[in-house]
Protein backbone atom coordinates (compact mmCIF):
# COMPACT_ATOMS: atom_id res chain seq x y z
CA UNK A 1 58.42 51.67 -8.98
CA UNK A 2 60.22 49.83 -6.39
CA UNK A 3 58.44 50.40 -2.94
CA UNK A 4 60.99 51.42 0.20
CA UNK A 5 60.15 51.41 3.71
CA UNK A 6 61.85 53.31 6.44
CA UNK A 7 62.49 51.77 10.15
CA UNK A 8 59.77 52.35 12.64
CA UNK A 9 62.63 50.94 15.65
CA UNK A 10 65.70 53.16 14.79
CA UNK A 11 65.48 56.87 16.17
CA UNK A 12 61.70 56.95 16.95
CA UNK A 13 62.26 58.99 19.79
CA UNK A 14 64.40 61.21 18.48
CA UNK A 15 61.68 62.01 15.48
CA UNK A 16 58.77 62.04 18.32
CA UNK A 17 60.73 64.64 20.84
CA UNK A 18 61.93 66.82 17.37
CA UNK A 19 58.54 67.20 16.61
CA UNK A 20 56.61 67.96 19.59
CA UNK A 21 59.54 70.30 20.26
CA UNK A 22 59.66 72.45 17.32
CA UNK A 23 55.38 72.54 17.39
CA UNK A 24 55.93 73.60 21.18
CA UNK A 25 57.95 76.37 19.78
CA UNK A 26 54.66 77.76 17.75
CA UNK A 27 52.13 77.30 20.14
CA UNK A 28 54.18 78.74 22.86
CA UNK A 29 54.88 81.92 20.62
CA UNK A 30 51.60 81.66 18.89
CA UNK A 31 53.00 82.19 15.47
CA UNK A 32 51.61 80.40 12.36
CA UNK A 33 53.80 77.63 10.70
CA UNK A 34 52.90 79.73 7.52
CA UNK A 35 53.83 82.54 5.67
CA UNK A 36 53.61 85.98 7.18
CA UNK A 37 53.81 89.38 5.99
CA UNK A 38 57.73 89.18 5.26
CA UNK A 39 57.04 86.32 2.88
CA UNK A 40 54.71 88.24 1.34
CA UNK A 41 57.03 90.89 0.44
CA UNK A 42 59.47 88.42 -0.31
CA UNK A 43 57.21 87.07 -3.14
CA UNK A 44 56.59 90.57 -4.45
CA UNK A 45 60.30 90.93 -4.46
CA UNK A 46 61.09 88.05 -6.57
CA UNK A 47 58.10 88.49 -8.95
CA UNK A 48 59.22 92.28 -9.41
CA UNK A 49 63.10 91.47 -9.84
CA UNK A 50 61.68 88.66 -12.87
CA UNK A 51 59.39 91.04 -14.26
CA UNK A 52 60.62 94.13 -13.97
CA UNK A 53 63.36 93.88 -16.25
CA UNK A 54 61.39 92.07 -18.71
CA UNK A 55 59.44 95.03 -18.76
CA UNK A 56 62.53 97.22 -19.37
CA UNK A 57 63.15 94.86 -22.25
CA UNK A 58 59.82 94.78 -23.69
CA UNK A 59 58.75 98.78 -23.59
CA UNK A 60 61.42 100.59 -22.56
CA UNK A 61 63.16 101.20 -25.58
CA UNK A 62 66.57 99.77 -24.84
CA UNK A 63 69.26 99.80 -27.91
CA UNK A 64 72.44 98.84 -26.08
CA UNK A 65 72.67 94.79 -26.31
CA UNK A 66 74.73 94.47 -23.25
CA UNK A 67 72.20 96.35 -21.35
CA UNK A 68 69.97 93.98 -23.00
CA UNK A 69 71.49 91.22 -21.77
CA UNK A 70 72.12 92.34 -18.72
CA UNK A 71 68.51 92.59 -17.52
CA UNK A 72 67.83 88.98 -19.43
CA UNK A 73 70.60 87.66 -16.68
CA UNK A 74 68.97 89.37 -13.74
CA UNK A 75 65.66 88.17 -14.90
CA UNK A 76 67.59 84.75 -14.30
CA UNK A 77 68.28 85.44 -11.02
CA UNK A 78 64.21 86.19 -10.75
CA UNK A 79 63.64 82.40 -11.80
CA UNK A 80 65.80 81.40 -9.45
CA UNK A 81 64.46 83.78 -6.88
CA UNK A 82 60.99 82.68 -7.67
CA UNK A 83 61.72 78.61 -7.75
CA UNK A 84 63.64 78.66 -4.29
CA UNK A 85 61.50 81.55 -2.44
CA UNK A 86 58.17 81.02 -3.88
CA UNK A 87 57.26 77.72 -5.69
CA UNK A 88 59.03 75.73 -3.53
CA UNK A 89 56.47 76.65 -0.33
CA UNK A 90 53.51 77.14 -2.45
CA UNK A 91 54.09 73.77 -4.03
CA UNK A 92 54.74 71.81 -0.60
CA UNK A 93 51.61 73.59 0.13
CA UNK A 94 53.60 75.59 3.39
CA UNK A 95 52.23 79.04 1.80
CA UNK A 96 49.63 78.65 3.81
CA UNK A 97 46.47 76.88 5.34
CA UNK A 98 44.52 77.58 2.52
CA UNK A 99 44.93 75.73 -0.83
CA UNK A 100 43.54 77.79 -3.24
CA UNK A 101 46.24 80.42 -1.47
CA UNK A 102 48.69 77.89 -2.26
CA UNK A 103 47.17 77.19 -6.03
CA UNK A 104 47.28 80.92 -6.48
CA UNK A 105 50.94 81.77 -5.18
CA UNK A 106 51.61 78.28 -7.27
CA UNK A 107 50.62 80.17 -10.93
CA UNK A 108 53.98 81.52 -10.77
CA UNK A 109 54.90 78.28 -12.43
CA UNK A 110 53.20 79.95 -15.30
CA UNK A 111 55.93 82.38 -15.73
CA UNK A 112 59.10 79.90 -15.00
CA UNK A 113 58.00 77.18 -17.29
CA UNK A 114 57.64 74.49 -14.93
CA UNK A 115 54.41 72.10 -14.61
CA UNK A 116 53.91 71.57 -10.76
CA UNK A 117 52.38 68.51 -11.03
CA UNK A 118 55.41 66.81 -12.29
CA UNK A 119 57.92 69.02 -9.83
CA UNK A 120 56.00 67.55 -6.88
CA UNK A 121 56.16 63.91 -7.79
CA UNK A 122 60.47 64.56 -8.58
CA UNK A 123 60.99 66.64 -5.55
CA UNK A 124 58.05 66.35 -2.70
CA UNK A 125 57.59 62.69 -3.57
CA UNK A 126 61.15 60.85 -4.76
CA UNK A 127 64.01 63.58 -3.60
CA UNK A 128 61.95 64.30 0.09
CA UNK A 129 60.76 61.02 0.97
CA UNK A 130 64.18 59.21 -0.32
CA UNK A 131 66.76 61.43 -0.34
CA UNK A 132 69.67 59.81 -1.49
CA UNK A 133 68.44 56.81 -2.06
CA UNK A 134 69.65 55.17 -4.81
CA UNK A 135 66.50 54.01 -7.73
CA UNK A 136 64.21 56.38 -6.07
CA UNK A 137 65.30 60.37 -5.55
CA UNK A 138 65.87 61.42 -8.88
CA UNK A 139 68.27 64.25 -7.82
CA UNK A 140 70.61 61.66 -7.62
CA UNK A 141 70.23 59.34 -10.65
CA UNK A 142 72.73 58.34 -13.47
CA UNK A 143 73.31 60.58 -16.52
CA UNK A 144 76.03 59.23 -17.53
CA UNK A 145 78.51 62.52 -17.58
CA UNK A 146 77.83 62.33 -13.96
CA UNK A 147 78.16 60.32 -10.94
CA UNK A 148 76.55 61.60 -7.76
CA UNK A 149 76.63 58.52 -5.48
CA UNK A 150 79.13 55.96 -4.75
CA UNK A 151 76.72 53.12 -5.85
CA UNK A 152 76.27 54.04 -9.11
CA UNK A 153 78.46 52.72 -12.09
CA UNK A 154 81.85 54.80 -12.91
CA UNK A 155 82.95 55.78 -16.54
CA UNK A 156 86.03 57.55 -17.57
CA UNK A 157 85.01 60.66 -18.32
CA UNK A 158 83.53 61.10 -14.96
CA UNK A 159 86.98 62.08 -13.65
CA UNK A 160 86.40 65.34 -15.49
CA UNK A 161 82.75 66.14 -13.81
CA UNK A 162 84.21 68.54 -11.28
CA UNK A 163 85.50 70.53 -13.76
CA UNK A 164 82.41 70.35 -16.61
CA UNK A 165 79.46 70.56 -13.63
CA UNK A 166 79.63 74.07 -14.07
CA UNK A 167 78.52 74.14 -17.54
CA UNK A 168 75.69 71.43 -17.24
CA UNK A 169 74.43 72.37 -14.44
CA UNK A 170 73.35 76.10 -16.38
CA UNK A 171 71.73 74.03 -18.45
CA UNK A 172 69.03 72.48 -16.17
CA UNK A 173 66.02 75.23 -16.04
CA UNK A 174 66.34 75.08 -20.11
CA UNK A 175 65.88 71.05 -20.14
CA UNK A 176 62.83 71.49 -17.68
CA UNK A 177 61.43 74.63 -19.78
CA UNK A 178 62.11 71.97 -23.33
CA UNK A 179 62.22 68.19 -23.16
CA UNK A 180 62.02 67.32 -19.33
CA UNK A 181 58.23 68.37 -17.94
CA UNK A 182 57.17 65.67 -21.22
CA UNK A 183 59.61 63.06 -20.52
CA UNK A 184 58.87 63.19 -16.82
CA UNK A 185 55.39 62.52 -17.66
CA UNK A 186 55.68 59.61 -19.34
CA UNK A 187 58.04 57.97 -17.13
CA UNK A 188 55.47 58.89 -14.25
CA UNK A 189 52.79 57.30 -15.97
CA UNK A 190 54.89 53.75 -16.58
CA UNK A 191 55.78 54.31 -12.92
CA UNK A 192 52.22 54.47 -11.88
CA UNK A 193 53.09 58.02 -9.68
CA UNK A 194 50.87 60.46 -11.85
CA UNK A 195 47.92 61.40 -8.92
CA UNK A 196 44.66 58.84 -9.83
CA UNK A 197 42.46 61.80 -10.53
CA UNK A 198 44.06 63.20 -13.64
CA UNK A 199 43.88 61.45 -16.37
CA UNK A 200 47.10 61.23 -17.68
CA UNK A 201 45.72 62.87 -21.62
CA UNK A 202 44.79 65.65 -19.52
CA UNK A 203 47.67 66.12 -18.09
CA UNK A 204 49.97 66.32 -20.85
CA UNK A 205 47.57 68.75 -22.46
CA UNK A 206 48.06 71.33 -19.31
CA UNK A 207 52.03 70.59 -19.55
CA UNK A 208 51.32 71.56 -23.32
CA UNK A 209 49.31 74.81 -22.83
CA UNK A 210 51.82 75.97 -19.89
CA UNK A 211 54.77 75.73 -22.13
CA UNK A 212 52.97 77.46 -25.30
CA UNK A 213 52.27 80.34 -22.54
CA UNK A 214 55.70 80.60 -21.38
CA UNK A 215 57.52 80.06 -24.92
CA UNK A 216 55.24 82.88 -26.61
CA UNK A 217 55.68 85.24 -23.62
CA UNK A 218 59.83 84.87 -23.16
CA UNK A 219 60.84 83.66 -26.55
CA UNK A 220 58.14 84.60 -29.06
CA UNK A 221 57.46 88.20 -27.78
CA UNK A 222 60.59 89.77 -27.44
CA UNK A 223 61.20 88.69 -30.82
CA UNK A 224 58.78 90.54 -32.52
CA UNK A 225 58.93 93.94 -30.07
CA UNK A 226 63.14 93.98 -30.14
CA UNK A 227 64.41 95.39 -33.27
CA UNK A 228 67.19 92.65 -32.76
CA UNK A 229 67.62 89.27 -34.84
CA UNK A 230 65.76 86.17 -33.63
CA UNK A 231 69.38 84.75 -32.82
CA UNK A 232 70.35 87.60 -30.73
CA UNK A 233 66.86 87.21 -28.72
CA UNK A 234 67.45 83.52 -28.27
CA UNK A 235 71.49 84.27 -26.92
CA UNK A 236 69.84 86.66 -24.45
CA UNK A 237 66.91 83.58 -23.29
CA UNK A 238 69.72 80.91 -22.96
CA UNK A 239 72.19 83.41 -20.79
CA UNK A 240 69.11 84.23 -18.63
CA UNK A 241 68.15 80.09 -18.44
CA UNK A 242 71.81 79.69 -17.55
CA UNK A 243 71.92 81.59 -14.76
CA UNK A 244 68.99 80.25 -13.41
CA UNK A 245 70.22 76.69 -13.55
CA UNK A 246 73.44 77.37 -12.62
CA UNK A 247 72.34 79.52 -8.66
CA UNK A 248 69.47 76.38 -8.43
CA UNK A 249 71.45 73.40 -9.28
CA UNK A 250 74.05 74.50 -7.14
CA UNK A 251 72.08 75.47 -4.13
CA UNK A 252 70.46 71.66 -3.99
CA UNK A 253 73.48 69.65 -5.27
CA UNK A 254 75.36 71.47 -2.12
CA UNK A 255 73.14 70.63 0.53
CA UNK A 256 72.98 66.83 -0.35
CA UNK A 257 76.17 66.01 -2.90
CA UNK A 258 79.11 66.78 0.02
CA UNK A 259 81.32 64.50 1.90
CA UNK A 260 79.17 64.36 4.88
CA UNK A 261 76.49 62.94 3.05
CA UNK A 262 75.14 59.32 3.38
CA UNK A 263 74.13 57.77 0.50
CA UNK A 264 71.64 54.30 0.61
CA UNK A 265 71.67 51.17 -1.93
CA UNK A 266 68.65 48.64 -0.17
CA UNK A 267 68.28 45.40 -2.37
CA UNK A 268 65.01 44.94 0.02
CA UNK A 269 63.81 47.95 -0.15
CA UNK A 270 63.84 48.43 3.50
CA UNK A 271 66.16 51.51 5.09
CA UNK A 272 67.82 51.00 8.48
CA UNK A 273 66.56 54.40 10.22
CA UNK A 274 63.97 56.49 10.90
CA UNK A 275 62.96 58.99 8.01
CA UNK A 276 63.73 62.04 10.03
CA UNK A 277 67.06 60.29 10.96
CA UNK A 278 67.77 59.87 7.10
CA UNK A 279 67.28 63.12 6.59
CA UNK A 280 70.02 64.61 8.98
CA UNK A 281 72.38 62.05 7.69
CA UNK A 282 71.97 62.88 3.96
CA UNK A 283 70.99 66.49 4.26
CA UNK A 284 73.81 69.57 4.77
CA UNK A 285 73.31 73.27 5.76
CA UNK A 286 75.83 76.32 4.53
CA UNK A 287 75.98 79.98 4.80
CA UNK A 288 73.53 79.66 8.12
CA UNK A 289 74.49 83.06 9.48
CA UNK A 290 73.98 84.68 5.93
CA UNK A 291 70.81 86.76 6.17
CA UNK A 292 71.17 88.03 2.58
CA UNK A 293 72.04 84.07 1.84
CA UNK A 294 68.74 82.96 3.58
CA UNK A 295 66.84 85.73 2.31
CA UNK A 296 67.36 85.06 -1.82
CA UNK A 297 68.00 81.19 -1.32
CA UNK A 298 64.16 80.58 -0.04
CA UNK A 299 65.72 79.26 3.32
CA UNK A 300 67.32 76.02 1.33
CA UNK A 301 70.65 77.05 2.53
CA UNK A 302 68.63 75.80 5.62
CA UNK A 303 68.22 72.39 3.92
CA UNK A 304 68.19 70.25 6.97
CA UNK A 305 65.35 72.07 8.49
CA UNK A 306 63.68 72.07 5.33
CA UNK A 307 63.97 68.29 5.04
CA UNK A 308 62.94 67.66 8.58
CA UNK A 309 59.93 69.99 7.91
CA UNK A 310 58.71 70.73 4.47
CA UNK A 311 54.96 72.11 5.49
CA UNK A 312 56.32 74.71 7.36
CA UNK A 313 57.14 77.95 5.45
CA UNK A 314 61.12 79.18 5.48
CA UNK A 315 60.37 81.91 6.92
CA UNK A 316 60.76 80.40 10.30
CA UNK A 317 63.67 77.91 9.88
CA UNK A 318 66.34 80.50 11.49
CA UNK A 319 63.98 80.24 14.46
CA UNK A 320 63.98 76.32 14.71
CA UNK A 321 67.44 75.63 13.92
CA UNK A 322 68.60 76.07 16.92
CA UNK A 323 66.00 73.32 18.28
CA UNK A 324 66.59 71.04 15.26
CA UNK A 325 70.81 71.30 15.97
CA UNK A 326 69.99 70.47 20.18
CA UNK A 327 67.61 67.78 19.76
CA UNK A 328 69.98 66.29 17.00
CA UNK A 329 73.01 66.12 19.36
CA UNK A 330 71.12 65.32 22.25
CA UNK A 331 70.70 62.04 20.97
CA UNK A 332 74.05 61.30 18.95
CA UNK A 333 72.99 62.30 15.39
CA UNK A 334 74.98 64.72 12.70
CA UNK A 335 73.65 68.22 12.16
CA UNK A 336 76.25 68.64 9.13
CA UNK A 337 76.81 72.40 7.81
CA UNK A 338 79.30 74.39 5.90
CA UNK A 339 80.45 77.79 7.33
CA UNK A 340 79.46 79.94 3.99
CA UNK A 341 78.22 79.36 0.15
CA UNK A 342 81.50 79.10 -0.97
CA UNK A 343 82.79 76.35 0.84
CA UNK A 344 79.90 74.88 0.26
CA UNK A 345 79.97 75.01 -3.12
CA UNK A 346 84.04 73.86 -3.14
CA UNK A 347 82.85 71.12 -1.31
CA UNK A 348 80.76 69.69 -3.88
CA UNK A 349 83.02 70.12 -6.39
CA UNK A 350 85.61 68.34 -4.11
CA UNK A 351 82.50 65.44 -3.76
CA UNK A 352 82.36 65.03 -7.39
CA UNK A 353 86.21 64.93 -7.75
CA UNK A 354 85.95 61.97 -5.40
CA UNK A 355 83.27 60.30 -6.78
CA UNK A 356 84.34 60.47 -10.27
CA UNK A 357 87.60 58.27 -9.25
CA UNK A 358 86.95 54.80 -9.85
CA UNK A 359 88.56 53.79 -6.32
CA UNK A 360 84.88 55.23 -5.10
């Protein structure tokens, strides 16, 4: 993999003054940068809103198919829940202190169908360190059908992505749950980024047993305790992975696929700023004053903060915006954010409108 390097001239004292700042701000209030109890019932929350209705489904003796498929969707709004408000801290170890705390609250991966081991090399490794960099965050790379950056290649039926996202982007937690976790592998192994003390057989055998776990307890189960038809079940586990990907894709592509965003092509491999400084310029909040937005979106409608700091837990990011947004204007740099979810989201589709010209 192509090595980049960020500037250690550009913005240094704007990334040194940010960050004794916002570790001021727990010392002085003697607060962990952890979870605390609210997280904790937050996790409960999103486990119990994914589990509870599969429990409905399971033993409670439902006949009525829309029901049924009712509590299949919600359970997709649990994976959501779960991937933005509980792996995502566990996994950039933010839980807390501890790690086997972290590993613990991490075993919800178990349940979602996603191996962490490749999730942190494709988002705490490429999408944090080089967000929007072109060859290196993978959030970002060509798939042909879509174009998310102005230095990647157009094709015609691009001009059409605005209106087709939608549909593909419900279909993201079922490629990570099938195909992706393997093909991820492999392409981390060619690209050397699979950690040195796993060997890589290993590894594929854990990615093996968690998705022989997760297939037999959401696909495999139901089957045999619903007195429906194998079809039916399988309807009900797409709808449910559907509107999982759809609230996740969505809630990512919005904070960094918008108008404001910056988007880097470096031949060199060298990036003219600071890597806080990148972040700001290629990062996007929305919905800040949303409470009920913060609470089910993990804090990632708070993406800047997140960005800036991704070892400290959510929790606190409506307490250190308000530092993050000073210190940023203090010393001429963008603190970009959309006033709700919905013009966040009609943004992005206005982004990929743009992009998917050829005059971009």
């Amino acid at each position: 993999m192509k090595t980049y390097t960020f500037s250690n001239k550009c913005n240094v004292e704007f990334a040194s003054t940010l960050q004794a700042r916002v570790n001021a701000y727990f010392k002085d209030n003697q607060i962990t940068k952890n979870a605390n109890a609210e997280m904790v019932m937050k996790s409960i929350t999103a486990m119990t809103i994914y589990l509870g209705p599969y429990a409905l489904i399971l033993f409670g003796n439902i006949q009525s198919i829309p029901l049924l498929f009712l509590l299949w969707c919600i359970m997709g709004f649990g994976i959501a829940f779960i991937g933005m408000a509980v792996m995502h801290d566990s996994l950039h170890s933010s839980y807390s202190k501890s790690k086997w705390i972290n590993q613990f609250v991490a075993l919800c991966c178990w349940v979602i169908g996603v191996d962490p081991k490749n999730w942190k090399i494709q988002h705490n490794v490429l999408h944090h360190t080089y967000t929007n960099v072109e060859d290196a965050d993978e959030d970002i790379e060509p798939r042909f059908i879509f174009r998310f950056s102005p230095n990647q290649p157009h094709a015609s039926i691009q001009r059409f992505q605005h209106l087709y996202a939608m549909f593909f982007y419900g279909l993201s937690t079922l490629i990570w749950v099938t195909v992706k976790d393997f093909s991820k592998a492999y392409g981390y192994k060619q690209k050397g980024l699979i950690p040195s003390g796993t060997p890589f057989f290993i590894h594929i055998v854990q990615v093996v047993i968690r998705k022989a776990v997760y297939w037999s307890l959401f696909l495999v189960l139901p089957t045999l305790i619903l007195s429906v038809p194998f079809w039916m079940v399988l309807l009900m586990f797409l709808s449910m992975h559907f509107v999982a990907g759809f609230i996740l894709t969505f809630t990512f592509q919005c904070a960094h696929v918008v108008e404001t965003s910056e988007f880097t092509f470096s031949e060199d491999g060298k990036i003219d700023d600071n890597r806080l400084a990148h972040q700001l310029k290629t990062t996007a909040n929305f919905g800040v004053n949303s409470r009920i937005l913060f609470w089910f979106t993990g804090g990632l409608n708070h993406q800047i903060e997140h960005h800036l700091f991704p070892h400290i837990c959510h929790i606190h990011y409506r307490q250190i915006s308000g530092i993050v947004k000073e210190t940023a204007s203090e010393f001429g740099l963008p603190y970009h954010t959309e006033p709700s979810l919905a013009s966040a989201v009609l943004g992005h589709l206005k982004m990929l409108k743009s992009l998917g010209s050829a005059d971009v």
